[in-house]
C-alpha atoms as a PDB file:
ATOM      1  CA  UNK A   1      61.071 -63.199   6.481  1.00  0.00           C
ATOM      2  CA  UNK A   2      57.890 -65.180   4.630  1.00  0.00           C
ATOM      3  CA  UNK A   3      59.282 -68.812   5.813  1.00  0.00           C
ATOM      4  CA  UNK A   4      61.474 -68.139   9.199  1.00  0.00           C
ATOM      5  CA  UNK A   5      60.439 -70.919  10.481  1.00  0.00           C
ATOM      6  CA  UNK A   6      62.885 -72.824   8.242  1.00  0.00           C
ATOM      7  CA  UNK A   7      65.808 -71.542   9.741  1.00  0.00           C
ATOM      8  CA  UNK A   8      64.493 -73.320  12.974  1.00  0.00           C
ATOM      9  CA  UNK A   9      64.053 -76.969  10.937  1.00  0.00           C
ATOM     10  CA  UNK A  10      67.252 -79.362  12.627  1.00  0.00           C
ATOM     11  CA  UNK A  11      67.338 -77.698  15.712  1.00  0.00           C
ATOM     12  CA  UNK A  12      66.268 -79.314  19.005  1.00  0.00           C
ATOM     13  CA  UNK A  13      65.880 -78.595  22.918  1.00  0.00           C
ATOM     14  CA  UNK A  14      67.778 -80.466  25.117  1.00  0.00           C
ATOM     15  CA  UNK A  15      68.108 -80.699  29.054  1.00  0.00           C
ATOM     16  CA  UNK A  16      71.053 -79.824  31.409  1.00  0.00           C
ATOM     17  CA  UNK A  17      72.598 -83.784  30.382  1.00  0.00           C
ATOM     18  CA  UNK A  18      72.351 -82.639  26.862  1.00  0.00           C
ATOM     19  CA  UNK A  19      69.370 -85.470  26.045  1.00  0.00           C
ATOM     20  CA  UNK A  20      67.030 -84.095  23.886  1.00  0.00           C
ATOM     21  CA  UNK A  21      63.607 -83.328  24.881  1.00  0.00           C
ATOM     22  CA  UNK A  22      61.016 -84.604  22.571  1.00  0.00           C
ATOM     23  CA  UNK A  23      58.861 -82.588  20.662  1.00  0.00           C
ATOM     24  CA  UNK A  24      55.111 -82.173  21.539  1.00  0.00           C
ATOM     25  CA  UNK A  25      52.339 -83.972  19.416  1.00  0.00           C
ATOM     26  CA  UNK A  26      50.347 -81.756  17.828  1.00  0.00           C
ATOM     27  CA  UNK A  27      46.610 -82.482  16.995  1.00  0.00           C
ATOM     28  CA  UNK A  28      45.607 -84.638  13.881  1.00  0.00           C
ATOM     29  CA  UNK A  29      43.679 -81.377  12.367  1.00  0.00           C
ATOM     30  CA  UNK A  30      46.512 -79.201  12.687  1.00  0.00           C
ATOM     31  CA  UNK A  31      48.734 -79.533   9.765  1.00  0.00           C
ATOM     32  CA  UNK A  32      51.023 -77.167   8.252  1.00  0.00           C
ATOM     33  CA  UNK A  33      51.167 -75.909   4.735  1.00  0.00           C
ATOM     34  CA  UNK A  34      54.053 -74.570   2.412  1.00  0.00           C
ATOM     35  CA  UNK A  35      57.459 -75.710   1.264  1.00  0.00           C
ATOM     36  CA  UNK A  36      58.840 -78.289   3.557  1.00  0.00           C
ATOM     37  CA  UNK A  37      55.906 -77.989   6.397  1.00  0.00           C
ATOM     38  CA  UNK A  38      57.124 -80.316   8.814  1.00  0.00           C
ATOM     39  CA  UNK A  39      55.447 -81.279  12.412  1.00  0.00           C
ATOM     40  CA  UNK A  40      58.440 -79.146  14.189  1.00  0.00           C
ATOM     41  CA  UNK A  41      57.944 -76.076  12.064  1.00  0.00           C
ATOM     42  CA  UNK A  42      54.499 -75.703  12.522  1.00  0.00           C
ATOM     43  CA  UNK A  43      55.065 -76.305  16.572  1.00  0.00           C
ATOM     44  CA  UNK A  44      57.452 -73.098  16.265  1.00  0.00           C
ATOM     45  CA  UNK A  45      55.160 -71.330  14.338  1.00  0.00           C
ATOM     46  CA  UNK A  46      51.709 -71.843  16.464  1.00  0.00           C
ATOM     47  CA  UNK A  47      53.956 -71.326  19.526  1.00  0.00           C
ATOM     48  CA  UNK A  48      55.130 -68.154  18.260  1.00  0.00           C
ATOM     49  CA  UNK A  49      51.700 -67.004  17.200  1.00  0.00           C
ATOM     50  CA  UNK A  50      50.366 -67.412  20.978  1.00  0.00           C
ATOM     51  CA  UNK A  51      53.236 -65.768  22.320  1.00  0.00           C
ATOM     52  CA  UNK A  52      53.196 -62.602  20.198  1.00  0.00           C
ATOM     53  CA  UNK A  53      49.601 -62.069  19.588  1.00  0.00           C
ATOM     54  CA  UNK A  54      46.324 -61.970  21.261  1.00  0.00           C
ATOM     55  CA  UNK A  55      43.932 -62.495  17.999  1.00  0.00           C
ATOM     56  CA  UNK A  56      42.931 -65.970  17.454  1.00  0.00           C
ATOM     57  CA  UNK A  57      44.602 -68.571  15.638  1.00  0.00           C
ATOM     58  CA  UNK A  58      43.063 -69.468  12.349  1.00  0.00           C
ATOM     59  CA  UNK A  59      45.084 -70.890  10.130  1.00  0.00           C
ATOM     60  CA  UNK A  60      45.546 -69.858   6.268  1.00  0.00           C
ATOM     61  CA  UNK A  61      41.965 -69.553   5.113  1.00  0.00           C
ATOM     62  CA  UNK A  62      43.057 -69.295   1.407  1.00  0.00           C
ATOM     63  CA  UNK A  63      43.346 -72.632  -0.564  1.00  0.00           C
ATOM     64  CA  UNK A  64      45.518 -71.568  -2.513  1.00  0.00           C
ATOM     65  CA  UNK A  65      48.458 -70.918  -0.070  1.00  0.00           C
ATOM     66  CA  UNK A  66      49.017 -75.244  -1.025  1.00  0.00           C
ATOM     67  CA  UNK A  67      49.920 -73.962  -4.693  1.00  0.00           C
ATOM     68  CA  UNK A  68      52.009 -70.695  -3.736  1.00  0.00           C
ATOM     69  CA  UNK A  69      52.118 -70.084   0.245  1.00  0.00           C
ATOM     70  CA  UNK A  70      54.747 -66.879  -0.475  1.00  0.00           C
ATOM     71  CA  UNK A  71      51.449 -64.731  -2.502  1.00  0.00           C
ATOM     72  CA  UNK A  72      48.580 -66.503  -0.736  1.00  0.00           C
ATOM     73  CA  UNK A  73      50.204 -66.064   2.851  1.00  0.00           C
ATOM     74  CA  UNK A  74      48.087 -64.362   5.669  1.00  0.00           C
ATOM     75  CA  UNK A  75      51.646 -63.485   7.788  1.00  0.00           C
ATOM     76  CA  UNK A  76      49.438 -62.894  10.629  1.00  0.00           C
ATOM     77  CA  UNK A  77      48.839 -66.751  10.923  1.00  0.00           C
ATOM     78  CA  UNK A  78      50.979 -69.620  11.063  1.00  0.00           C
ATOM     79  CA  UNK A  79      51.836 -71.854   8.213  1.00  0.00           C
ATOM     80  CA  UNK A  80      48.815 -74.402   8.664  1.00  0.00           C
ATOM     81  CA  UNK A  81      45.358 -75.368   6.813  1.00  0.00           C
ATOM     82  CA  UNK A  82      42.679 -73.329   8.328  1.00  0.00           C
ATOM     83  CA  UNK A  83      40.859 -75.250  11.494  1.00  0.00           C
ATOM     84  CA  UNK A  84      38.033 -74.875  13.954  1.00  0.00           C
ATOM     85  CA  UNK A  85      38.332 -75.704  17.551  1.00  0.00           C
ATOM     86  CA  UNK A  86      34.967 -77.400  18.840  1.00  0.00           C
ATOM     87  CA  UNK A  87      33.542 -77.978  22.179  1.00  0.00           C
ATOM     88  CA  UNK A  88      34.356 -81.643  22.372  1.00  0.00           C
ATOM     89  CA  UNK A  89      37.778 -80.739  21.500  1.00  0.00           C
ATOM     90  CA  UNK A  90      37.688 -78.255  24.443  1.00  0.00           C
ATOM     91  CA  UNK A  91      36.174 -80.789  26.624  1.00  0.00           C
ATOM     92  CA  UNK A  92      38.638 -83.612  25.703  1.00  0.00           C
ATOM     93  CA  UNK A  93      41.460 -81.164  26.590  1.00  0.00           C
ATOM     94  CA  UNK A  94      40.147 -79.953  30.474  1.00  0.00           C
ATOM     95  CA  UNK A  95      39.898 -83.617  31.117  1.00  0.00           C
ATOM     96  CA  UNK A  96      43.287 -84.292  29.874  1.00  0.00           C
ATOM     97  CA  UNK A  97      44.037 -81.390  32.134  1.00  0.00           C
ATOM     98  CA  UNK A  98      42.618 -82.759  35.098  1.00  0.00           C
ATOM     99  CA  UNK A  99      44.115 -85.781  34.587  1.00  0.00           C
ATOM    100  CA  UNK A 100      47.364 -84.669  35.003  1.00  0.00           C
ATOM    101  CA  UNK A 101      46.995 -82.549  37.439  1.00  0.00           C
ATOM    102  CA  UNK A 102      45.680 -84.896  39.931  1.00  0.00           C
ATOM    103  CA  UNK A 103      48.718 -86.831  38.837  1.00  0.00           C
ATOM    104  CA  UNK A 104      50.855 -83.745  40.130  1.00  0.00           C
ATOM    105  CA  UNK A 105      48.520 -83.267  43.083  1.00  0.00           C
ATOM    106  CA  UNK A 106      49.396 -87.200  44.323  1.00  0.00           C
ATOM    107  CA  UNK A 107      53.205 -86.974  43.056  1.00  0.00           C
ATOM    108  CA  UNK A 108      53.411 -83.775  45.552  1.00  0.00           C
ATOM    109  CA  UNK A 109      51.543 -85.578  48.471  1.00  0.00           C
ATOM    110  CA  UNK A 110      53.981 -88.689  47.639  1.00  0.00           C
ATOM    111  CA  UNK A 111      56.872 -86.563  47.657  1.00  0.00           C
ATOM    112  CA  UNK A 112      55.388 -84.886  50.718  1.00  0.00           C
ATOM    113  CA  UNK A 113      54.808 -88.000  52.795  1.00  0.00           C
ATOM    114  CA  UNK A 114      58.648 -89.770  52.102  1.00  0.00           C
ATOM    115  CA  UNK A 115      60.049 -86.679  53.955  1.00  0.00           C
END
């Protein structure tokens, strides 16, 4: 199925108290393209991409997939304009990194300390 991501639109996560768990943000450069693209869809889609392949993700390189996405469609990427990564990207997202993991690190040594 072209568009299965569609049959994913409405649904949510939710934890153990049945609160639902809010979507991640997805980078300003990464937006989707065909009918009804929406911010959740293309989080399904990319996520599915890195899951079931190890090829790069690219994006649609064809234009045209904005006028008809069902002919121009390259199934073997997700439903989103075609985008390149660069190294301040990269850099911006290690330090993100870091940052929360020395958040983690002192949470655990808090944690660690009140018992």
């Amino acid at each position: 199925q072209l568009f299965w991501e569609k049959r994913l639109q409405g649904l949510s996560a939710s934890d153990v108290s049945e609160q639902i768990i809010k979507s991640m943000e997805l980078p300003k450069g990464l937006q989707g393209v065909g009918p009804g693209a929406s911010t959740e869809s293309l989080l399904s889609a990319v996520a599915s991409a890195l899951h079931t392949s190890s090829a790069p993700i690219t994006g649609q390189s064809s234009a045209a997939v904005e006028k008809n996405p069902a002919v121009w469609l390259n199934t073997a990427q997700p439903l989103c304009r075609a985008f390149v990564v660069t190294d301040d990207d990269i850099r911006k997202q290690e330090e993100r990194v870091q940052a929360v993991r020395k958040r983690l690190e002192e949470a655990l040594l808090a944690e660690g300390l009140a018992r």
